[in-house]
PDB file of N, CA and C in Angstrom:
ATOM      1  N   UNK A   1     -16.042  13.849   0.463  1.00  0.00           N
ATOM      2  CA  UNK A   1     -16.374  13.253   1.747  1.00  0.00           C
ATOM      3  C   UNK A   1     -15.354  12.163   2.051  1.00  0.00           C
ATOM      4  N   UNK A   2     -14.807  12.326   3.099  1.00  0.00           N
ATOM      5  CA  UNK A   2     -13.522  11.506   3.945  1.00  0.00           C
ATOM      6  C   UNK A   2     -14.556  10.258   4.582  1.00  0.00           C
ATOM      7  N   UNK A   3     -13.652   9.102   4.079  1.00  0.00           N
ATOM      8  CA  UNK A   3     -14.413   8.119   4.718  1.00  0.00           C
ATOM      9  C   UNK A   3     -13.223   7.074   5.525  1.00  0.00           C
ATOM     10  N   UNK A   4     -13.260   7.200   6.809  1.00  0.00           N
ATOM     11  CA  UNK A   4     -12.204   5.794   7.553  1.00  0.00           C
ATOM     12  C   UNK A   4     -12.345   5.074   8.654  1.00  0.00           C
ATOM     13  N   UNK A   5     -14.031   4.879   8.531  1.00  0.00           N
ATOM     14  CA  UNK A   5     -14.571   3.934   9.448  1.00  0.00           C
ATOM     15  C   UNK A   5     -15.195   3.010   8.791  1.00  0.00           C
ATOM     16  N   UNK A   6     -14.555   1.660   8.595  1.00  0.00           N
ATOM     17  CA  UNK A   6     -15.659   0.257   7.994  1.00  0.00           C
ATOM     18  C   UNK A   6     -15.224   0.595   7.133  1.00  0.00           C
ATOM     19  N   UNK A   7     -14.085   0.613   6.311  1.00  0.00           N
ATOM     20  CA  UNK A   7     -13.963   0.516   4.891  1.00  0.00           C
ATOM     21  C   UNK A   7     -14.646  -0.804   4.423  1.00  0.00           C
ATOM     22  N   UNK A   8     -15.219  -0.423   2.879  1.00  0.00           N
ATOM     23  CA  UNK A   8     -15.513  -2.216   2.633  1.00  0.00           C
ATOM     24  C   UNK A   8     -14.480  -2.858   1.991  1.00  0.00           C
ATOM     25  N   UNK A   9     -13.514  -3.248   2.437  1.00  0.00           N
ATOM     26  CA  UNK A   9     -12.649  -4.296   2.238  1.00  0.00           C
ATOM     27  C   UNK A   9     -12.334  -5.810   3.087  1.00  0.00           C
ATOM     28  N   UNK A  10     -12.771  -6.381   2.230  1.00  0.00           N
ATOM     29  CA  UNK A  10     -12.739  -7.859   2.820  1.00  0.00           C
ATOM     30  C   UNK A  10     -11.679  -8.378   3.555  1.00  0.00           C
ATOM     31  N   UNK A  11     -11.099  -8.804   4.942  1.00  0.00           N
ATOM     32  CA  UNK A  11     -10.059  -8.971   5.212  1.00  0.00           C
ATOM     33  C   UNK A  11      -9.679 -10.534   4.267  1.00  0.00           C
ATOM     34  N   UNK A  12     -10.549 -11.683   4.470  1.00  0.00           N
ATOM     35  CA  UNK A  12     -10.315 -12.350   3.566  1.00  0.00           C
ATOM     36  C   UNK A  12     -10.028 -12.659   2.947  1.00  0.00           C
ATOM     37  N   UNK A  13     -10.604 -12.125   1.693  1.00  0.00           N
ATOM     38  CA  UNK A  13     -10.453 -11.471   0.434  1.00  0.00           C
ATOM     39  C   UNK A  13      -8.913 -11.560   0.429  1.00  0.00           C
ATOM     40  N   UNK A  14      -8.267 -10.188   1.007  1.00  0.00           N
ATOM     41  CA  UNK A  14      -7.275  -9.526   1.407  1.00  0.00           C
ATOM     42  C   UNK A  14      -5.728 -10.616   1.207  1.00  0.00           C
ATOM     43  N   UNK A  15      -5.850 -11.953   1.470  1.00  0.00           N
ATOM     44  CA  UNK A  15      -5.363 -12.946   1.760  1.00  0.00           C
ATOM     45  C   UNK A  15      -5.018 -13.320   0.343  1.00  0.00           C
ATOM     46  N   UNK A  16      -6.059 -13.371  -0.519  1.00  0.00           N
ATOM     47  CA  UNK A  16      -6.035 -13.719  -1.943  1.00  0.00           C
ATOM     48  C   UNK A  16      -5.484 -12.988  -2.957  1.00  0.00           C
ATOM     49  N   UNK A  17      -5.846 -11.691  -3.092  1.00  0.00           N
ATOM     50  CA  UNK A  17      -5.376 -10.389  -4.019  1.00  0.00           C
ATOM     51  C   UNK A  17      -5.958  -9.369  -3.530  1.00  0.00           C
ATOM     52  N   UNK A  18      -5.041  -8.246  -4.327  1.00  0.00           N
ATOM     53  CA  UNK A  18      -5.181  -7.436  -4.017  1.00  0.00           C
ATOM     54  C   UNK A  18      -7.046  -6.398  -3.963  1.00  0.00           C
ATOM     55  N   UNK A  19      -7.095  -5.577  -3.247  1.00  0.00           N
ATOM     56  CA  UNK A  19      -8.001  -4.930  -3.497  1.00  0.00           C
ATOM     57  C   UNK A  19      -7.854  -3.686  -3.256  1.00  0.00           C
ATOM     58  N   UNK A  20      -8.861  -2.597  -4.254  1.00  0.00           N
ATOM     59  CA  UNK A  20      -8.559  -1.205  -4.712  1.00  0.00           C
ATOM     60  C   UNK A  20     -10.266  -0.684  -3.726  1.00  0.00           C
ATOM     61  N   UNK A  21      -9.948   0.157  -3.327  1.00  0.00           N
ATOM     62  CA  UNK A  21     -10.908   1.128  -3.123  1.00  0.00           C
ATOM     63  C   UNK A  21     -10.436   2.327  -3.602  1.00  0.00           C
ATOM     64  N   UNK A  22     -11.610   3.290  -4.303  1.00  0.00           N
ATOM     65  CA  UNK A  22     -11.312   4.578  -4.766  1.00  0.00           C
ATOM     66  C   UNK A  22     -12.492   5.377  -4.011  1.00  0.00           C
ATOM     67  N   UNK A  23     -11.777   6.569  -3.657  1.00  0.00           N
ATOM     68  CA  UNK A  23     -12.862   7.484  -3.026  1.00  0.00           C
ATOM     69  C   UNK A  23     -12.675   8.828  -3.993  1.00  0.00           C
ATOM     70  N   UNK A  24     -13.941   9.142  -4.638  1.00  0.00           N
ATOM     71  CA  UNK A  24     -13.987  10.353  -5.924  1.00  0.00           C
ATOM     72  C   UNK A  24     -14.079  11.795  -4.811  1.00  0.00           C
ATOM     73  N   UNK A  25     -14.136  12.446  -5.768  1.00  0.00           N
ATOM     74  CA  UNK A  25     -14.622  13.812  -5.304  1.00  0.00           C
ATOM     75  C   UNK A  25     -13.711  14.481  -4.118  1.00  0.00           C
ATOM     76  N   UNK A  26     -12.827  13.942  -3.738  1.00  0.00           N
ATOM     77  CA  UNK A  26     -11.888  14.032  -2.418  1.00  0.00           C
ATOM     78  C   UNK A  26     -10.638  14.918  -2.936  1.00  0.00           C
ATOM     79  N   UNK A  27     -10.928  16.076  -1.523  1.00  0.00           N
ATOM     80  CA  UNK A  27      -9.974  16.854  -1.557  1.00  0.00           C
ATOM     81  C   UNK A  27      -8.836  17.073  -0.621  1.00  0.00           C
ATOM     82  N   UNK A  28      -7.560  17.200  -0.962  1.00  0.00           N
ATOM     83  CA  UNK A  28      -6.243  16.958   0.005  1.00  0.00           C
ATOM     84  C   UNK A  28      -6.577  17.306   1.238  1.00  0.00           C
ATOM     85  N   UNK A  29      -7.369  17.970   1.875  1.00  0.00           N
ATOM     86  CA  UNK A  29      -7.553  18.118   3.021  1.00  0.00           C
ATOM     87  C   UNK A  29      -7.797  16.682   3.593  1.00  0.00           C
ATOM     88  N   UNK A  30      -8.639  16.057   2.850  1.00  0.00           N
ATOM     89  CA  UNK A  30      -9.712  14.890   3.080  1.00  0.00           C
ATOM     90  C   UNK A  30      -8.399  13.795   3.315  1.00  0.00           C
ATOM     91  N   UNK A  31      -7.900  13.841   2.195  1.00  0.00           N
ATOM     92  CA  UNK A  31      -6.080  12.738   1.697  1.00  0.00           C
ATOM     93  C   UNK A  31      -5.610  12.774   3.378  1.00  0.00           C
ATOM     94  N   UNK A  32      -5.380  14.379   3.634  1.00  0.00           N
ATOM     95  CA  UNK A  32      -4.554  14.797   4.838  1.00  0.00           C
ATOM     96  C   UNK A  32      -4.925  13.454   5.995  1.00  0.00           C
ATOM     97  N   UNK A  33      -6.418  13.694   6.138  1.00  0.00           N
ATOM     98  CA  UNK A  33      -7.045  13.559   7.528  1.00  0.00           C
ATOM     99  C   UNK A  33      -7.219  11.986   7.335  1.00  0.00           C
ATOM    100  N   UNK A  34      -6.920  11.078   6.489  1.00  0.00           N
ATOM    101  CA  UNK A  34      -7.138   9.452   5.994  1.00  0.00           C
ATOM    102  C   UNK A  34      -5.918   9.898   7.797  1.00  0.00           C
ATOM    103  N   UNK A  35      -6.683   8.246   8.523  1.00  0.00           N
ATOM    104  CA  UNK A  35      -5.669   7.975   9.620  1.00  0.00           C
ATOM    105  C   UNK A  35      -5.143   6.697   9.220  1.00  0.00           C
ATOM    106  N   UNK A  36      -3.666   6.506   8.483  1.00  0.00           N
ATOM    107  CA  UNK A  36      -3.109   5.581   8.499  1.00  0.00           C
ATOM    108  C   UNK A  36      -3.444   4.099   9.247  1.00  0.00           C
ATOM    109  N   UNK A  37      -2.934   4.885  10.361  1.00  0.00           N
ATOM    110  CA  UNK A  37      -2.858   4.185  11.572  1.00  0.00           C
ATOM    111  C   UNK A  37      -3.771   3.072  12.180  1.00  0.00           C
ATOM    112  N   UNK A  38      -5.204   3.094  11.528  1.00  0.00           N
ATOM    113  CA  UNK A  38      -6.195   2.672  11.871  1.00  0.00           C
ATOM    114  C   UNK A  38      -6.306   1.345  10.839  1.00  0.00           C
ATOM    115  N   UNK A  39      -5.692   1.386   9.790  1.00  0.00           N
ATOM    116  CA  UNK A  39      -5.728   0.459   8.591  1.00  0.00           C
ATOM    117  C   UNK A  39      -4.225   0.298   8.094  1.00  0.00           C
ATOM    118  N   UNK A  40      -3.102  -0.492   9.145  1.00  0.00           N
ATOM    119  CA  UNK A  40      -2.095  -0.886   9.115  1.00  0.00           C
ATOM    120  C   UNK A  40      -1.981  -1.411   7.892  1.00  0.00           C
ATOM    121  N   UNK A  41      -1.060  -1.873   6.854  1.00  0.00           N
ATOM    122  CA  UNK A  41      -0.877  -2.237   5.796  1.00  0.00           C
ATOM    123  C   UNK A  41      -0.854  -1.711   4.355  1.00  0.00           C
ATOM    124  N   UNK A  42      -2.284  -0.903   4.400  1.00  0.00           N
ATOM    125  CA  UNK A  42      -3.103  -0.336   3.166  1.00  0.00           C
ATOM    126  C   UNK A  42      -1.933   0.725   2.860  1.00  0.00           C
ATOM    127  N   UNK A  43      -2.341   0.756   1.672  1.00  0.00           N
ATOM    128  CA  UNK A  43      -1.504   1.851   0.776  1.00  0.00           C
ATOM    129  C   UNK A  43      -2.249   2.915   0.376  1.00  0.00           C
ATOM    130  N   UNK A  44      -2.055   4.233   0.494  1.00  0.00           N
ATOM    131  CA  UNK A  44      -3.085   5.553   0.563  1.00  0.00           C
ATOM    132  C   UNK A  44      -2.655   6.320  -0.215  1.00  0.00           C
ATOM    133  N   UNK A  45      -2.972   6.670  -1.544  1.00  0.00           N
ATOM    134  CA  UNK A  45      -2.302   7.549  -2.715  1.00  0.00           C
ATOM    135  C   UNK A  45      -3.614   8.371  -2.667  1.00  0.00           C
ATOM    136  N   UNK A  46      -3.189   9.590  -3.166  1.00  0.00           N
ATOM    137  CA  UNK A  46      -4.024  11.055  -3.854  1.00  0.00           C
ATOM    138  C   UNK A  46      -3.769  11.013  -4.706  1.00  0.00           C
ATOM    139  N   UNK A  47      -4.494  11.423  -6.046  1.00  0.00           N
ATOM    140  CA  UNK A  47      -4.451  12.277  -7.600  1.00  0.00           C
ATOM    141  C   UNK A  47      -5.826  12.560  -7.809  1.00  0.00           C
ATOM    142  N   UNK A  48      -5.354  13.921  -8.265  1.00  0.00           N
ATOM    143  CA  UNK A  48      -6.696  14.246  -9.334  1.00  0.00           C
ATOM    144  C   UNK A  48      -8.174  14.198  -8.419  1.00  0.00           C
ATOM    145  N   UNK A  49      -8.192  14.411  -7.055  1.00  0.00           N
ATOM    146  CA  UNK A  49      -9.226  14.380  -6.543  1.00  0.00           C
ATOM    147  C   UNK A  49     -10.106  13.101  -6.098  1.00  0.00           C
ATOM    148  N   UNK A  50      -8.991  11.728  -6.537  1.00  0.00           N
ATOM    149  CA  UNK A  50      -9.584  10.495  -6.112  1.00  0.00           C
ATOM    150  C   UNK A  50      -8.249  10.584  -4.691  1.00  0.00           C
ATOM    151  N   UNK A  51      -9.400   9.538  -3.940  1.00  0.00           N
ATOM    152  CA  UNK A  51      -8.087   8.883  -2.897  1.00  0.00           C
ATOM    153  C   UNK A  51      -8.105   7.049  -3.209  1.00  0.00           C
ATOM    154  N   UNK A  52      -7.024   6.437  -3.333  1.00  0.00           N
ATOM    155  CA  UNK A  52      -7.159   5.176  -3.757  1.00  0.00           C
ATOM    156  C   UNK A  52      -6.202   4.934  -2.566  1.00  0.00           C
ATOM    157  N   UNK A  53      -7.232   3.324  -1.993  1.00  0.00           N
ATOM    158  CA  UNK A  53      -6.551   2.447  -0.882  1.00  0.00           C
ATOM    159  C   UNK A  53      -6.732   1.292  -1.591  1.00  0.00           C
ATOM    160  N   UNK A  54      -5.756   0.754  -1.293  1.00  0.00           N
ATOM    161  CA  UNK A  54      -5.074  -0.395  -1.480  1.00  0.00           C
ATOM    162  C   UNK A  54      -5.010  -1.533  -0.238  1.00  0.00           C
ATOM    163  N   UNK A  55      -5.132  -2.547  -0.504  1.00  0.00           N
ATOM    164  CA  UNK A  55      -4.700  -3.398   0.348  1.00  0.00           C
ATOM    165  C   UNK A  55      -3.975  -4.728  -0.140  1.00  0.00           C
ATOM    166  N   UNK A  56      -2.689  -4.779  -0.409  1.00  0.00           N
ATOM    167  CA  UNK A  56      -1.743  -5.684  -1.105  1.00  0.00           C
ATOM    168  C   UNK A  56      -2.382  -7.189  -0.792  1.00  0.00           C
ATOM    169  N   UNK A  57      -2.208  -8.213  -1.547  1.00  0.00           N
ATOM    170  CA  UNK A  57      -2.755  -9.585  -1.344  1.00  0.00           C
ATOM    171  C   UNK A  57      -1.473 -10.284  -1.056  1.00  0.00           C
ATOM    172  N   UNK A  58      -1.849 -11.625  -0.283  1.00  0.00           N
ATOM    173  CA  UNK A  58      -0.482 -12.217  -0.444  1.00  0.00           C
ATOM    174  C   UNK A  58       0.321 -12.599  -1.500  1.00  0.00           C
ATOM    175  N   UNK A  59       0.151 -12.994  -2.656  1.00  0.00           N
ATOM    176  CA  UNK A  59       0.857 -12.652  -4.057  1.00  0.00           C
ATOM    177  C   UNK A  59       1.803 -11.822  -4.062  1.00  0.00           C
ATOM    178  N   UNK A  60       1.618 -10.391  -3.972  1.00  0.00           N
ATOM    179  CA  UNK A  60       1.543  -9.295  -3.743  1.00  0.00           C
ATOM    180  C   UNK A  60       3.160  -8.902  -3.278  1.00  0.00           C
ATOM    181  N   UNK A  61       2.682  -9.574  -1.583  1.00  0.00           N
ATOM    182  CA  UNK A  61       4.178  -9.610  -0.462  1.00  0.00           C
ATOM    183  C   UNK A  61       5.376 -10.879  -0.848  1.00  0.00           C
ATOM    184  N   UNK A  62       4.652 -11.735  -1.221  1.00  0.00           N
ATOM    185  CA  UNK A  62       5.580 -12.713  -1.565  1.00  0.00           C
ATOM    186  C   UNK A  62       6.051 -12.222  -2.825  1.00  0.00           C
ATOM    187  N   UNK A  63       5.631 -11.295  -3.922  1.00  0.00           N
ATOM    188  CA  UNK A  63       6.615 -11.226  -4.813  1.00  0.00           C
ATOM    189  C   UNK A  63       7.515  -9.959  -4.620  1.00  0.00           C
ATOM    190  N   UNK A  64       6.825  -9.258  -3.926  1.00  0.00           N
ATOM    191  CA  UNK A  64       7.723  -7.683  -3.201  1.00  0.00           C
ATOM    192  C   UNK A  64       9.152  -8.345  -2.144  1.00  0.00           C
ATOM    193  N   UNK A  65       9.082  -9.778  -1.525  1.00  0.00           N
ATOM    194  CA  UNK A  65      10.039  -9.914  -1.336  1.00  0.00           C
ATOM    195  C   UNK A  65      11.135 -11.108  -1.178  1.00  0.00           C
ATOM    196  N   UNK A  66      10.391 -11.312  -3.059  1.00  0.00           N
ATOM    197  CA  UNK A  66      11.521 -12.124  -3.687  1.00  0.00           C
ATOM    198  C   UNK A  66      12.259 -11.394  -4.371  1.00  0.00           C
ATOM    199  N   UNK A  67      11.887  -9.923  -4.766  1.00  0.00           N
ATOM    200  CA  UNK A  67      12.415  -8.236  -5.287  1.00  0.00           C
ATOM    201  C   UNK A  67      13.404  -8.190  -4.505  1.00  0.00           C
ATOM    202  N   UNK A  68      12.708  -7.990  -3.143  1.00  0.00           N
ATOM    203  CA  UNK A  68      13.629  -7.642  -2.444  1.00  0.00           C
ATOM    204  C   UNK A  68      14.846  -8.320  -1.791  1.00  0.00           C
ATOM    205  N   UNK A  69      14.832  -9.919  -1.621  1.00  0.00           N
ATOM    206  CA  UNK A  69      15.813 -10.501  -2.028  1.00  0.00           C
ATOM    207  C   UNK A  69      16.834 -10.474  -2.723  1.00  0.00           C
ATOM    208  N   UNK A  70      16.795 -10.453  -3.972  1.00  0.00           N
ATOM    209  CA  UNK A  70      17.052 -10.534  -5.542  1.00  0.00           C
ATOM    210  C   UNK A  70      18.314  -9.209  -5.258  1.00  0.00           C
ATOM    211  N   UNK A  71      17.724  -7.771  -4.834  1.00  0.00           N
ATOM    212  CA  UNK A  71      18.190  -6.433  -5.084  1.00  0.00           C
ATOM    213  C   UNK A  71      19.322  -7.053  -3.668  1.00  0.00           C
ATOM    214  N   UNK A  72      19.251  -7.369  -2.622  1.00  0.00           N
ATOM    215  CA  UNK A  72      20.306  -7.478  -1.423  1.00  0.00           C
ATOM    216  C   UNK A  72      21.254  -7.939  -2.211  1.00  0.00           C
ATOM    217  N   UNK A  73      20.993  -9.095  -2.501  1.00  0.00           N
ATOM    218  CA  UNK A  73      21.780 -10.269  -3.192  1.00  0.00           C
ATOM    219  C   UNK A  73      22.843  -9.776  -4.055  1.00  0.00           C
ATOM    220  N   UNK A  74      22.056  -8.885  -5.276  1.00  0.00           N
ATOM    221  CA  UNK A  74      22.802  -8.115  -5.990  1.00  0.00           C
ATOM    222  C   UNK A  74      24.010  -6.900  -5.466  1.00  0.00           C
ATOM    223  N   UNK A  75      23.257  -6.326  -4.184  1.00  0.00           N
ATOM    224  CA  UNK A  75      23.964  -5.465  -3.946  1.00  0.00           C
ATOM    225  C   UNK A  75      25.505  -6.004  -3.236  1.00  0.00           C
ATOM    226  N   UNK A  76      24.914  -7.334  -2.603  1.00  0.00           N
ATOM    227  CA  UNK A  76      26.253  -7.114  -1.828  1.00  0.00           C
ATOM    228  C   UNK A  76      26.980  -8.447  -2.520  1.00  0.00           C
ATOM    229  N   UNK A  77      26.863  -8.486  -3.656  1.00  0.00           N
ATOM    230  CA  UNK A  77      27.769  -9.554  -4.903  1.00  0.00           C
ATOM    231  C   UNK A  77      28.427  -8.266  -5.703  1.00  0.00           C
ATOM    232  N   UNK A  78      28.260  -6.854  -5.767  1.00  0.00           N
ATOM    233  CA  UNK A  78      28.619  -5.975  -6.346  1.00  0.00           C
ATOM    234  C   UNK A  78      29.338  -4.780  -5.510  1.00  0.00           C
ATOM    235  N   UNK A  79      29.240  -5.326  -3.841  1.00  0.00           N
ATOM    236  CA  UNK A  79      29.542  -4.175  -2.962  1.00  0.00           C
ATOM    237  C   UNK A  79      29.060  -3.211  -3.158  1.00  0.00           C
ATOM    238  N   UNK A  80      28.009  -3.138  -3.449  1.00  0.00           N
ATOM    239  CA  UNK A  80      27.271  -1.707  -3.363  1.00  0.00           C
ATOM    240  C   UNK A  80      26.595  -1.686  -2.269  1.00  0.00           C
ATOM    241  N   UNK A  81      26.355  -0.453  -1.124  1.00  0.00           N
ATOM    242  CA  UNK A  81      25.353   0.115  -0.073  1.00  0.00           C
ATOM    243  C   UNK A  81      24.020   0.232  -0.499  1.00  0.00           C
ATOM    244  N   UNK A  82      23.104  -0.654  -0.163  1.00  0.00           N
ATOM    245  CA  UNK A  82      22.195  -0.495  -0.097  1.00  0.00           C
ATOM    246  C   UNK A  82      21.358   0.354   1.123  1.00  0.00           C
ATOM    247  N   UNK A  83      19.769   1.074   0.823  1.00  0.00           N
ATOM    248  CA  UNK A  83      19.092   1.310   2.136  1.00  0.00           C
ATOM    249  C   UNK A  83      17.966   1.353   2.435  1.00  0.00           C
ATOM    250  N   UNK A  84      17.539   0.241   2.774  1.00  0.00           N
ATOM    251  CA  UNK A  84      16.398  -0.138   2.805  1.00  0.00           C
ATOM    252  C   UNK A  84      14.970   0.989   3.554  1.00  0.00           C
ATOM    253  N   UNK A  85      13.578   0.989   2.736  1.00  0.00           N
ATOM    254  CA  UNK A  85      12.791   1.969   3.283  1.00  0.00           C
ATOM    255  C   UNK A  85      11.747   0.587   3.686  1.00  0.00           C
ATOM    256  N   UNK A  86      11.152   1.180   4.849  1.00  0.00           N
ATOM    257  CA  UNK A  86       9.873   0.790   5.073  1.00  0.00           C
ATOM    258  C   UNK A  86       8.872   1.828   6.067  1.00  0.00           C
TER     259      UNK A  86
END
């Protein structure tokens, strides 16, 4: 059963750390039909019949982009092309 109305995730919360929701029993069809779009941010993985959402904390972003700092920095002290995904 596909669920993507009212997730219970605290926006709050959200601010502090991270939080995991897992949905069992879920099949790729179910993965398919998750609407992104509706829950900007969250991170939406499939395996094994779970669907796990994510919602990164600020911790989280601030250390994803002191990473990502760090890797520019490197790249262009080494002339290497970097390319950034988001």
């Amino acid at each position: 059963m596909l669920i993507t109305k009212n997730l219970p995730l605290d926006n709050k919360k959200f601010i502090q750390s991270d939080q995991i929701l897992t949905i069992t029993g879920a099949s790729w069809s179910d993965y398919e039909k998750f609407n992104s779009e509706e829950y900007p941010g969250y991170r939406v993985s499939y395996f094994n019949g779970e669907i796990s959402i994510v919602s990164p904390g600020l911790n989280h972003e601030i250390i994803a982009e002191v990473i990502n700092r760090l890797i520019i920095a490197y790249c262009e002290r080494f002339t290497i092309l970097d390319f950034p995904f988001r």
